[in-house]
Protein backbone atom coordinates (compact mmCIF):
# COMPACT_ATOMS: atom_id res chain seq x y z
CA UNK A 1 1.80 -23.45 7.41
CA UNK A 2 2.01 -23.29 10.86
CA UNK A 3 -0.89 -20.46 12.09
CA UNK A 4 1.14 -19.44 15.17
CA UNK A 5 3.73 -16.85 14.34
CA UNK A 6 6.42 -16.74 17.01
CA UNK A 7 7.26 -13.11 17.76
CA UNK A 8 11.03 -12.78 17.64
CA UNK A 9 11.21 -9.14 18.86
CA UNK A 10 9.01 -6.15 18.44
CA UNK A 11 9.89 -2.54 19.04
CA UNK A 12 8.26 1.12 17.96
CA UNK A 13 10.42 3.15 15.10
CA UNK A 14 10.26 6.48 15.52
CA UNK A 15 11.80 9.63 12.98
CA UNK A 16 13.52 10.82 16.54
CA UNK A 17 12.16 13.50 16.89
CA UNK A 18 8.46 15.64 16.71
CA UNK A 19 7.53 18.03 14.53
CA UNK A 20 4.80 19.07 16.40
CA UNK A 21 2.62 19.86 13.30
CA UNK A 22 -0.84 19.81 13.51
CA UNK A 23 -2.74 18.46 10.08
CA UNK A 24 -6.91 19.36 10.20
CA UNK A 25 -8.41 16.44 8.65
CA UNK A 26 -10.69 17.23 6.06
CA UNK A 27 -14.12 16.13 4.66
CA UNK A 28 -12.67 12.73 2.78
CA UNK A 29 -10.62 11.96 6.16
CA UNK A 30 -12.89 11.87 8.26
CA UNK A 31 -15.46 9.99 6.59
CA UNK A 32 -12.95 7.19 6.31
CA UNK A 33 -12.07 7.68 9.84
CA UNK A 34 -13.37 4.53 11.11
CA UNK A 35 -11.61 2.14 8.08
CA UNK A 36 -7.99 0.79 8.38
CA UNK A 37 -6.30 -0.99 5.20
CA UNK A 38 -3.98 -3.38 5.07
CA UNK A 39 -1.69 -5.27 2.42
CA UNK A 40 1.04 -7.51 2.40
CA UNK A 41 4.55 -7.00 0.13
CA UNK A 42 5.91 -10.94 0.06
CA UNK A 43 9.62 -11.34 -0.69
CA UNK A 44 11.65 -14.76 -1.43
CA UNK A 45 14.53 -13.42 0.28
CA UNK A 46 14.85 -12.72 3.74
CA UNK A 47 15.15 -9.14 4.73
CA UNK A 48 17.30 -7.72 7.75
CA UNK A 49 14.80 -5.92 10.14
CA UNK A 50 17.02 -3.80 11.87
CA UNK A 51 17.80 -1.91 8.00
CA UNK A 52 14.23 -1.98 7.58
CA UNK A 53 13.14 -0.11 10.44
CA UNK A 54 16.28 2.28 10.30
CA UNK A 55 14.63 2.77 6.83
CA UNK A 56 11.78 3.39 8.25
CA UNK A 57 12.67 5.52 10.61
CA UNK A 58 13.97 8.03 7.95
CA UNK A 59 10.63 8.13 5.99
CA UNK A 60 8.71 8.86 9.22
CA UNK A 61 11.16 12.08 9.24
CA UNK A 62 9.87 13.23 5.66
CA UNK A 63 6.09 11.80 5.76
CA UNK A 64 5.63 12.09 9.88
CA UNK A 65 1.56 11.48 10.00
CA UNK A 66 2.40 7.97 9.36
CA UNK A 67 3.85 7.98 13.30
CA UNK A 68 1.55 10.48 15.04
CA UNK A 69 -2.02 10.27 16.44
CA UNK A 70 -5.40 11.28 16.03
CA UNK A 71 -7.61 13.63 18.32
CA UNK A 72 -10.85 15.83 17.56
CA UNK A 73 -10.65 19.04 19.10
CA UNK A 74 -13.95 21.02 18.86
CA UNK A 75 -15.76 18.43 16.53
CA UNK A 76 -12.42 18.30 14.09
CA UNK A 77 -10.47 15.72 13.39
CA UNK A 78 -6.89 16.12 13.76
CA UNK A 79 -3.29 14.51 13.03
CA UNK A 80 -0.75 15.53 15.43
CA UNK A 81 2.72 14.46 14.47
CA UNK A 82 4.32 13.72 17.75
CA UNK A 83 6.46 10.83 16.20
CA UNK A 84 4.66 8.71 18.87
CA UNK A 85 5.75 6.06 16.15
CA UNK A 86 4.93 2.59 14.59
CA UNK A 87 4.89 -0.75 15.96
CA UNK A 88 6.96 -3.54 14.39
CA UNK A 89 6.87 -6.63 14.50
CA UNK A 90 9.52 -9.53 13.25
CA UNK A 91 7.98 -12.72 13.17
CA UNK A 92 8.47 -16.71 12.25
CA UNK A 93 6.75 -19.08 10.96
CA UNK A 94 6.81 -22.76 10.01
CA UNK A 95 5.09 -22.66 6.62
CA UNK A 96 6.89 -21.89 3.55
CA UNK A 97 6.63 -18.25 1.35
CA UNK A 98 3.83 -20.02 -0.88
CA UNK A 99 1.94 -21.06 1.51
CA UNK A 100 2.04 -17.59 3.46
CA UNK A 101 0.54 -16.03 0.10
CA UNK A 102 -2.27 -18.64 -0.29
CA UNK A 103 -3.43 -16.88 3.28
CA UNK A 104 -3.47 -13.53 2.82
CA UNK A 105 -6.66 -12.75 2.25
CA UNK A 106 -7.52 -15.57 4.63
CA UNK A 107 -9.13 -13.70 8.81
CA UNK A 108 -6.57 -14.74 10.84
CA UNK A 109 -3.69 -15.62 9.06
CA UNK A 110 -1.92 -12.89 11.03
CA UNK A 111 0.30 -11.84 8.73
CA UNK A 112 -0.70 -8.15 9.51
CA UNK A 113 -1.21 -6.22 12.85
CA UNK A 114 -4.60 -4.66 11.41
CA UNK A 115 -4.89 -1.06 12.79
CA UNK A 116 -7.61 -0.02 15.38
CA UNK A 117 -9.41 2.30 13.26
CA UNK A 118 -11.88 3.67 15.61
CA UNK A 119 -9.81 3.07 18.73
CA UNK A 120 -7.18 5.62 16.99
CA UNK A 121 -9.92 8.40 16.56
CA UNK A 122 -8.71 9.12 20.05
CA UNK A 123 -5.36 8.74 20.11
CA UNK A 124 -5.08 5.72 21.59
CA UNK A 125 -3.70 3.61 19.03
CA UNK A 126 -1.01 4.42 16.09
CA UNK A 127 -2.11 4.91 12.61
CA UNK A 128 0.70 2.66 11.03
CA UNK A 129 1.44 -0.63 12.11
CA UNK A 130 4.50 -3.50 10.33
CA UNK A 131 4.35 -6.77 10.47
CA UNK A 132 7.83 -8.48 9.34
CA UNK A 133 7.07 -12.19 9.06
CA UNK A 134 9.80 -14.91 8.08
CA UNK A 135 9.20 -17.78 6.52
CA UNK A 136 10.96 -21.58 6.82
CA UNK A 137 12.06 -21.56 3.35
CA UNK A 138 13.98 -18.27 3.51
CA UNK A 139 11.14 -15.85 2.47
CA UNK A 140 9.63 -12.88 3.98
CA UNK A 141 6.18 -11.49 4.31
CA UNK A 142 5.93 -7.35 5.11
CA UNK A 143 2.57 -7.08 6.26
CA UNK A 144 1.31 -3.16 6.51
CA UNK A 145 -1.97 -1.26 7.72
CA UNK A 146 -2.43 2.14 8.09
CA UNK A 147 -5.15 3.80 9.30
CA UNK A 148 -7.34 5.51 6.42
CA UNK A 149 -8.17 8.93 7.89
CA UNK A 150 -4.21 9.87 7.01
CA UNK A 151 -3.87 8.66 3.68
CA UNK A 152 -5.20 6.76 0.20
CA UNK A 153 -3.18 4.10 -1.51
CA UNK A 154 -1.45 7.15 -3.38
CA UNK A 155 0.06 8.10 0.10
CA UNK A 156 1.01 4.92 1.36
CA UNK A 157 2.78 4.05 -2.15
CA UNK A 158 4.98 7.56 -1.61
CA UNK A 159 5.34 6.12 2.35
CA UNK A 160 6.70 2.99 0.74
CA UNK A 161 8.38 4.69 -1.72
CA UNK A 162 10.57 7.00 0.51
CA UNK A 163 11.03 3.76 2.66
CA UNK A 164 12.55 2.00 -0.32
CA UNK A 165 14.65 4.84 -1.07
CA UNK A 166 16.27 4.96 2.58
CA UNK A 167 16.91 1.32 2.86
CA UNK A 168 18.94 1.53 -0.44
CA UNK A 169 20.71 4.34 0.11
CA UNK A 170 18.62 6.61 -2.58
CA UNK A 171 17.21 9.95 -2.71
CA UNK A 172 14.67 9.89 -0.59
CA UNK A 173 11.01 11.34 -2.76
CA UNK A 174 9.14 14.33 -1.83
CA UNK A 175 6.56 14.28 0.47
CA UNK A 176 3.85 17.02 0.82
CA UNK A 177 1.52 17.57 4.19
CA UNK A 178 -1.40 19.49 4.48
CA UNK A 179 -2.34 21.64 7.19
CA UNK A 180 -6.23 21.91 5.98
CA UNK A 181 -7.16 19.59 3.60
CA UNK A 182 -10.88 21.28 2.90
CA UNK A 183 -9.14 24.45 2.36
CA UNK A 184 -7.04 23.41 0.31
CA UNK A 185 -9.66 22.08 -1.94
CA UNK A 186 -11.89 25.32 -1.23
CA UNK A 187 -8.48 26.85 -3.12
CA UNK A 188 -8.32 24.69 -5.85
CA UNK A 189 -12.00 22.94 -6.93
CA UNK A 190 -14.08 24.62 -9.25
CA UNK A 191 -16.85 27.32 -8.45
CA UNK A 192 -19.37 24.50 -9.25
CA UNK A 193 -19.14 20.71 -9.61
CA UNK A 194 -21.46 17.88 -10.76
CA UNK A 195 -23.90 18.51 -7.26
CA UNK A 196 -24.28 15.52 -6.27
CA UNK A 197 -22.56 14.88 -3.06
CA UNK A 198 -20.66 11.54 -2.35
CA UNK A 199 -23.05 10.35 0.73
CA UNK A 200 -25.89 10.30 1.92
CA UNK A 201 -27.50 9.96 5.49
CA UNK A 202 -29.37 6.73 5.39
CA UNK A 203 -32.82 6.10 7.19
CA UNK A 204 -32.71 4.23 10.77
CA UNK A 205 -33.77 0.97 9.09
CA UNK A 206 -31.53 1.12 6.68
CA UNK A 207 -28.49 2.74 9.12
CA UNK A 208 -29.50 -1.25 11.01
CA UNK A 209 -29.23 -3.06 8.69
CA UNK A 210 -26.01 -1.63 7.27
CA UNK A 211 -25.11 -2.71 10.91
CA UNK A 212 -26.29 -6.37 10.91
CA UNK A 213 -24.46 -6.16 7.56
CA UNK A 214 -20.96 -5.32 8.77
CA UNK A 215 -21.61 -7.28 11.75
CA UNK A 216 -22.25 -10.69 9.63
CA UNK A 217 -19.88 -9.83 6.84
CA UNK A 218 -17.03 -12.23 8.53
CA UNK A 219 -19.84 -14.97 8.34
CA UNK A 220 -21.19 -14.26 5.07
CA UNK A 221 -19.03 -13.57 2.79
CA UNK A 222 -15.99 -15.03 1.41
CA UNK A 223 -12.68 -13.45 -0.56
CA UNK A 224 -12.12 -14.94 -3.78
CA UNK A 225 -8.84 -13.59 -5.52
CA UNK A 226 -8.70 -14.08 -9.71
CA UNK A 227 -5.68 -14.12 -11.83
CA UNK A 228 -5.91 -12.65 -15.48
CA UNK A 229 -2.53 -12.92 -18.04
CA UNK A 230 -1.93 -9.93 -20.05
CA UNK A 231 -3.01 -11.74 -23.56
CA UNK A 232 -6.57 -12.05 -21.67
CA UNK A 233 -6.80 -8.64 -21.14
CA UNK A 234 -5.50 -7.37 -24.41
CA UNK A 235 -8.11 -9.82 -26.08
CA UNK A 236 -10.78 -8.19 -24.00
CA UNK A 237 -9.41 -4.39 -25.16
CA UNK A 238 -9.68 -5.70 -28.77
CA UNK A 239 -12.97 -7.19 -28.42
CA UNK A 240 -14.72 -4.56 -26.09
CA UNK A 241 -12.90 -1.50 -27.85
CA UNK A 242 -14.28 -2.64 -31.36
CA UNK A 243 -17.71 -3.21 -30.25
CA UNK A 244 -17.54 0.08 -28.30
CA UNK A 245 -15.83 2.07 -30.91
CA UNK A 246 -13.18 3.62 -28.90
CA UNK A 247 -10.54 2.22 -26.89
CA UNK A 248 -10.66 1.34 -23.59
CA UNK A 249 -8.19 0.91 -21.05
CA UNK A 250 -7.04 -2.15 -19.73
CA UNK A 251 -8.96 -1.19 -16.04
CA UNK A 252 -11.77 -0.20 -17.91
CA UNK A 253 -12.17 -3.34 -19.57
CA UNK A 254 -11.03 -6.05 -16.18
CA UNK A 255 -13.87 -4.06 -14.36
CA UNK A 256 -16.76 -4.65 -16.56
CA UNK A 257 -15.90 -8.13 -17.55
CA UNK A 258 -15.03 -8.94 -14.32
CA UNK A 259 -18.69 -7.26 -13.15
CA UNK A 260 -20.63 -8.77 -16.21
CA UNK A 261 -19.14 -12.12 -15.19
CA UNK A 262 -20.34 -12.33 -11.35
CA UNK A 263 -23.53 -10.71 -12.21
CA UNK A 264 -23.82 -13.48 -14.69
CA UNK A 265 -22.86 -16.18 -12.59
CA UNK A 266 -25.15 -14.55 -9.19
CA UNK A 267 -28.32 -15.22 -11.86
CA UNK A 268 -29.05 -11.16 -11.62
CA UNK A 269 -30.15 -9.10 -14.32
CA UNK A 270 -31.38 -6.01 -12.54
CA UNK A 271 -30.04 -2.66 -13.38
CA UNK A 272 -27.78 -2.00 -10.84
CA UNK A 273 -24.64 0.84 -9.79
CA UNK A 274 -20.93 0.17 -10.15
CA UNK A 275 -18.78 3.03 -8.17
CA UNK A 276 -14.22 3.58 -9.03
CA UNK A 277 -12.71 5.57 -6.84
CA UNK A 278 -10.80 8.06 -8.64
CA UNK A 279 -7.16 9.97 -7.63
CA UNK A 280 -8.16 13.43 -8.03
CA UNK A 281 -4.61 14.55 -7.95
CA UNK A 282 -3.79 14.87 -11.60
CA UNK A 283 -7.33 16.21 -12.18
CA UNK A 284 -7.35 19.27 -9.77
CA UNK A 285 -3.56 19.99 -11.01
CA UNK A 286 -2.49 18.85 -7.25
CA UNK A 287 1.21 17.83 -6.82
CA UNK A 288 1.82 13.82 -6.95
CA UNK A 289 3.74 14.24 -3.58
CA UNK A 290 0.35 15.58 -1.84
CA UNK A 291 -0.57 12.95 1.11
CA UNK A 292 -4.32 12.88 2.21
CA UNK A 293 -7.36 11.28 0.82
CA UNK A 294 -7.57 12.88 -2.52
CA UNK A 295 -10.49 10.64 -3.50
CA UNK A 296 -13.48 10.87 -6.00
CA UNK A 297 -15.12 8.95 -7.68
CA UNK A 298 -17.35 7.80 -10.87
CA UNK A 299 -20.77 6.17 -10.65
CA UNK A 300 -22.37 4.29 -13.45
CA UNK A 301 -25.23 2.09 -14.11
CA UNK A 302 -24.57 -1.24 -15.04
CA UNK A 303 -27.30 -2.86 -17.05
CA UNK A 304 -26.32 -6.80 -17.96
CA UNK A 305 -28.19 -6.73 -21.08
CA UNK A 306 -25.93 -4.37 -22.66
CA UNK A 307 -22.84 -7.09 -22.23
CA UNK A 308 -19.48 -6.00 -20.81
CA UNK A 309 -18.45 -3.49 -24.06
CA UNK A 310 -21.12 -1.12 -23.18
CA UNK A 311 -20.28 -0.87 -19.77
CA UNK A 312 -16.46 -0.27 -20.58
CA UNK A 313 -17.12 2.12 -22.68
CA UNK A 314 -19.57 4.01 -20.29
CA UNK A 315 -17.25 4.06 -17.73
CA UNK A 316 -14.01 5.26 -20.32
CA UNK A 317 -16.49 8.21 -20.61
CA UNK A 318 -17.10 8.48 -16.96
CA UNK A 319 -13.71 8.70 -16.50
CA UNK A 320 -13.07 11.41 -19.35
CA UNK A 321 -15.95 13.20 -18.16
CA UNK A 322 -14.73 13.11 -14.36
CA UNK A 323 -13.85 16.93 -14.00
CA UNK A 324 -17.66 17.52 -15.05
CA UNK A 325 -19.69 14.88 -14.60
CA UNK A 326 -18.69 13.26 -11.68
CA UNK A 327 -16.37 15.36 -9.25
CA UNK A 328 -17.99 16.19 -6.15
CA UNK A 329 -15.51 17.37 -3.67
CA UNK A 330 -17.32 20.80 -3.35
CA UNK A 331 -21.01 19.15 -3.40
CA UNK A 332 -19.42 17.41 -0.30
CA UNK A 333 -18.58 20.21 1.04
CA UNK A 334 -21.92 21.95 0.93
CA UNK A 335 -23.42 19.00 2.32
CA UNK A 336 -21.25 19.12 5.24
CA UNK A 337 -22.27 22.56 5.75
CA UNK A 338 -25.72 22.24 5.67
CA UNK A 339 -26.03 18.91 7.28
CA UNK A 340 -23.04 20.26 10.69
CA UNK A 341 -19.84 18.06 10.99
CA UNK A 342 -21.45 16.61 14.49
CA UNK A 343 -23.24 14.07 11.86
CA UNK A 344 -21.04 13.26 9.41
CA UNK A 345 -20.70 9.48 11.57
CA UNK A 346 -24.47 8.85 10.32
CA UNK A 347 -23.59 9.55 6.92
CA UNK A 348 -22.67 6.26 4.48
CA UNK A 349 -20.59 6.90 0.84
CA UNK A 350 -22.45 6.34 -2.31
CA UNK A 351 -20.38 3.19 -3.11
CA UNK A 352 -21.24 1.88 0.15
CA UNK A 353 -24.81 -0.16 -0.40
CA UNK A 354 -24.62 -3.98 -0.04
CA UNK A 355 -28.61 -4.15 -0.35
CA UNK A 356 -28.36 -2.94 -3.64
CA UNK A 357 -25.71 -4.81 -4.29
CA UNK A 358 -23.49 -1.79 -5.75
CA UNK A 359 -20.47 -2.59 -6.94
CA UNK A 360 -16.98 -1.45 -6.02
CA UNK A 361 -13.52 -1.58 -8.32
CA UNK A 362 -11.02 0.01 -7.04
CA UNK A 363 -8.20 0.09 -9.55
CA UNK A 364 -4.33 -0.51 -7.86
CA UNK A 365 -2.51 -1.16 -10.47
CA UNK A 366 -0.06 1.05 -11.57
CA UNK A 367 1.10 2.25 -8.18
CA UNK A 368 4.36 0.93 -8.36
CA UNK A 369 4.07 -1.36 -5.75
CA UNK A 370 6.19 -4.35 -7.84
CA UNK A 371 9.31 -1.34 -8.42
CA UNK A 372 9.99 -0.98 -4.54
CA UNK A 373 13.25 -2.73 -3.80
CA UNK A 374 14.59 -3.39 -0.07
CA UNK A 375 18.28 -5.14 0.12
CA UNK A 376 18.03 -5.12 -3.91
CA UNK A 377 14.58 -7.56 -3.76
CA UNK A 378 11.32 -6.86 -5.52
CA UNK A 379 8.22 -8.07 -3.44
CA UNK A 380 7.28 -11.33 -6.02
CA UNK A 381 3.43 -10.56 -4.51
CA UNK A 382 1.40 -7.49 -3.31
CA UNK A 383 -2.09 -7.98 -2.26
CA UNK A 384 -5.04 -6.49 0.16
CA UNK A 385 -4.98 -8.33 3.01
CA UNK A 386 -8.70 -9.11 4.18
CA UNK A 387 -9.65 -5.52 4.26
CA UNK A 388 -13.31 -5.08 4.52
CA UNK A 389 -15.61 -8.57 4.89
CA UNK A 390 -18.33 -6.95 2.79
CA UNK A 391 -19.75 -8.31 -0.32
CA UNK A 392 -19.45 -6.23 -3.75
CA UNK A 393 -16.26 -4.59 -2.89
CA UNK A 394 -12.77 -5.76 -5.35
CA UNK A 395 -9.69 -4.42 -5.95
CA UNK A 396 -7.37 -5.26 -8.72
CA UNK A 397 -3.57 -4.69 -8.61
CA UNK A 398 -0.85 -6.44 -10.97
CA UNK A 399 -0.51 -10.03 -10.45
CA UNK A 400 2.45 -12.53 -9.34
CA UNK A 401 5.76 -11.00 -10.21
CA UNK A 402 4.18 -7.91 -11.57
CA UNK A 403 2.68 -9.66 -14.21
CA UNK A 404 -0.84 -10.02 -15.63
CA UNK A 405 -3.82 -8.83 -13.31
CA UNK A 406 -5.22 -10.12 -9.68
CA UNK A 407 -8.30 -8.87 -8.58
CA UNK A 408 -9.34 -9.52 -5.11
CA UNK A 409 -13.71 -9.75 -4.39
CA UNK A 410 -15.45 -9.82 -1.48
CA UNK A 411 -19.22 -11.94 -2.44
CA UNK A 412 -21.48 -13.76 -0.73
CA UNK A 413 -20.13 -17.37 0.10
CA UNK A 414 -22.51 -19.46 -2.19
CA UNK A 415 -21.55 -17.09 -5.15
CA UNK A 416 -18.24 -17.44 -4.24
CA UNK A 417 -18.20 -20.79 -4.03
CA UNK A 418 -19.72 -20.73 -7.81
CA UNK A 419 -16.92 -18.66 -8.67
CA UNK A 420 -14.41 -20.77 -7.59
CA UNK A 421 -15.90 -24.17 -9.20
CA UNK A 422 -15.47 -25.13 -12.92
CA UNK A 423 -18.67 -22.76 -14.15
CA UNK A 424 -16.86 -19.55 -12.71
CA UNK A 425 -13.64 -20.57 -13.64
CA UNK A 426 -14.62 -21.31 -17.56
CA UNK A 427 -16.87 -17.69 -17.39
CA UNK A 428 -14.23 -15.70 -16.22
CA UNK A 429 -11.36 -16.66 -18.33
CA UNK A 430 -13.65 -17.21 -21.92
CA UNK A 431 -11.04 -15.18 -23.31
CA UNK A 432 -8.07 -17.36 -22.36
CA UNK A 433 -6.54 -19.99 -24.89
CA UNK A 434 -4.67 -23.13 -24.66
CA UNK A 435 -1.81 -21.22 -25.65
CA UNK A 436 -2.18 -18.60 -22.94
CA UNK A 437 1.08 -19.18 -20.70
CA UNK A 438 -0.94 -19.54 -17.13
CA UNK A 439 -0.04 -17.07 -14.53
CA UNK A 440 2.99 -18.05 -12.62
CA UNK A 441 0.59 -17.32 -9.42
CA UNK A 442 -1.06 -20.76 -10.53
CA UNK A 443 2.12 -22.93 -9.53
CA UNK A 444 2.36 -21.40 -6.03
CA UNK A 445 -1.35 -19.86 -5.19
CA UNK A 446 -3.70 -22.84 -6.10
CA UNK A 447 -6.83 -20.88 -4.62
CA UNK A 448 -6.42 -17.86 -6.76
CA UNK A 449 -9.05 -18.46 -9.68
């Protein structure tokens, strides 16, 4: 595939016209104030760009953060939504659909304008950004980021959503803003929580090398994407659920074999923490059309000696437990109190510790990303798009054509490269047969595992 994408035309959508609203940015937010995330929706039709960005144009009108701006007025971050709108870009390339998808989680395939996360904190660059890309054989690549401080997955789905709905002439979803996000959860949280806040303020040695860390990630680390069928996974809820006694969910299960597996394969047998973000929506009774970071999450320990059951059924209990055991929002809160906003930039999440090797699964699947149609097409792919070059850090959406699982790892290259031979490939499907049907993904993405 040709690496040189020839801009056709680019141009800024905007809803036409400002609300004016001012959103305070709460706790959550701002700590992910400096991250952008990006994904690509691939298509093997093309797509008109002009009804795409009229689309567009009408979502901005009912979810309008997506085209404002950031500021921080008196040490608070802020979205203003003064439609100052979203760049898009329609692009072509040489290379077919397939080989577009083999690249996505490759730096530099430029199939995504990646947001300037910290450039934005000061309004100087937009929080959403399209990339439209058309292949030679007739496909078409959507590449989206959007910066983090406005919105989870859950948000961008509803974004996507309403987008859908405008380009096909539906009813466009509800979308909820909120002016204060902390008070908001001041309204709703319980009086007490499980205490332990989300992050921490790490020493100045470790603060440096967290920095040398994120500085070599691009160097050290690789992206290794791994395609599961569904009659793998169900083998693995029969198997873990009856040596756990309970059943487990289908996340539950890809996580800790998935965990047990590299851990297996990295030679490590050290006790060692696995964080899942969790939508706190549904648990804090909040309205599915809320946009923000609504984010929690659960924290186990992961000891490989206990084999993958145990640690699926530890974390089905985390999960159950959440509302008691693990939600923090208001711990977070406190800690921002007593530690003053002016340093929450010093402070580091939980889940974030690459010297200890702490793992991260963030669970997409289930979003709906495979049931968004534009001209009557289904994306035939969804996947992060080389997010965050740090090792220990996965997410796992459905696979090709919205079947099976992929999960998407960030790991140290020589690991990776372990994964990727005929050891890692044997140790992470043990529970496939000869008479699996292979994921279609294997016929089109030969680096996907």
């Amino acid at each position: 595939m040709s690496i040189w994408p020839q801009l056709r035309r680019s141009r800024t959508v905007r809803a036409g016209r400002a609300t004016g609203r001012v959103l305070r940015c709460g706790l959550m937010d701002t700590m992910l104030a400096d991250l952008a995330v990006s994904v690509v929706l691939c298509f093997e039709h093309t797509l008109d760009e002009d009804r795409l960005a009229a689309g567009l144009a009408r979502a901005l009108e009912r979810v309008p953060v997506f085209a404002g701006r950031l500021r921080t007025v008196d040490g608070v971050l802020e979205a203003v939504c003064d439609d100052s709108g979203v760049p898009f870009g329609a692009y072509a390339v040489e290379g077919t659909l397939a080989e577009a998808m083999a690249r996505v989680t490759a730096p530099g395939a430029e199939l995504v304008d990646r947001v300037d996360a910290p450039g934005a904190r000061t309004g100087g660059a937009p929080l959403l950004t399209v990339r439209m890309t058309g292949t030679a054989d007739g496909g078409t690549v959507l590449g989206c980021s959007w910066h983090h401080a406005i919105g989870d997955l859950h948000s961008f789905m509803l974004l996507l959503r309403i987008w859908s709905a405008a380009v096909e002439g539906e009813a466009l979803p509800e979308a909820e803003l909120v002016a204060d996000q902390d008070a908001l959860l001041d309204r709703v949280l319980p009086a007490e929580d499980c205490g332990r806040p989300g992050f921490r303020v790490p020493s100045h040695e470790e603060a440096e090398l967290l920095v040398r860390e994120v500085a070599a990630g691009p160097r050290a680390n690789r992206t290794v994407q791994i395609a599961f069928t569904d009659a793998e996974v169900a083998r693995m809820r029969a198997r873990f659920g009856a040596s756990a006694g309970r059943r487990l969910s289908s996340g539950d299960v890809l996580c800790a074999h998935l965990l047990h597996t590299l851990r297996e394969l990295d030679g490590d047998g050290v006790e060692r923490m696995l964080t899942v973000p969790v939508n706190a929506r549904r648990w804090l009774g909040l309205p599915p059309a809320l946009v923000g970071n609504l984010l929690s999450e659960v924290h186990v320990p992961h000891r490989p000696g206990d084999g993958p059951a145990a640690l699926a059924g530890a974390l089905r209990s985390a999960v159950e437990e959440f509302p008691t055991a693990h939600l923090n929002l208001r711990s977070n809160l406190g800690f921002l109190a007593a530690l003053g906003r002016s340093r929450l930039r010093e402070c580091v999440p939980l889940g974030f510790d690459p010297g200890e090797r702490r793992f991260s699964f963030s669970n997409w699947s289930r979003f709906g990303a495979y049931r968004v149609s534009f001209q009557g097409n289904r994306p035939v792919f969804f996947s992060p798009a080389a997010n965050y070059p740090l090792p220990w850090v996965s997410w796992t959406v459905e696979g090709f054509r919205g079947e099976g699982y992929l999960s998407t790892v960030v790991l140290p290259a020589r690991l990776a490269a372990r994964v990727r031979g005929a050891e890692g490939r044997a140790a992470l499907h043990r529970y496939r047969t000869a008479a699996d049907e292979l994921p279609g993904s294997s016929a089109v993405l030969p680096k996907v595992v």
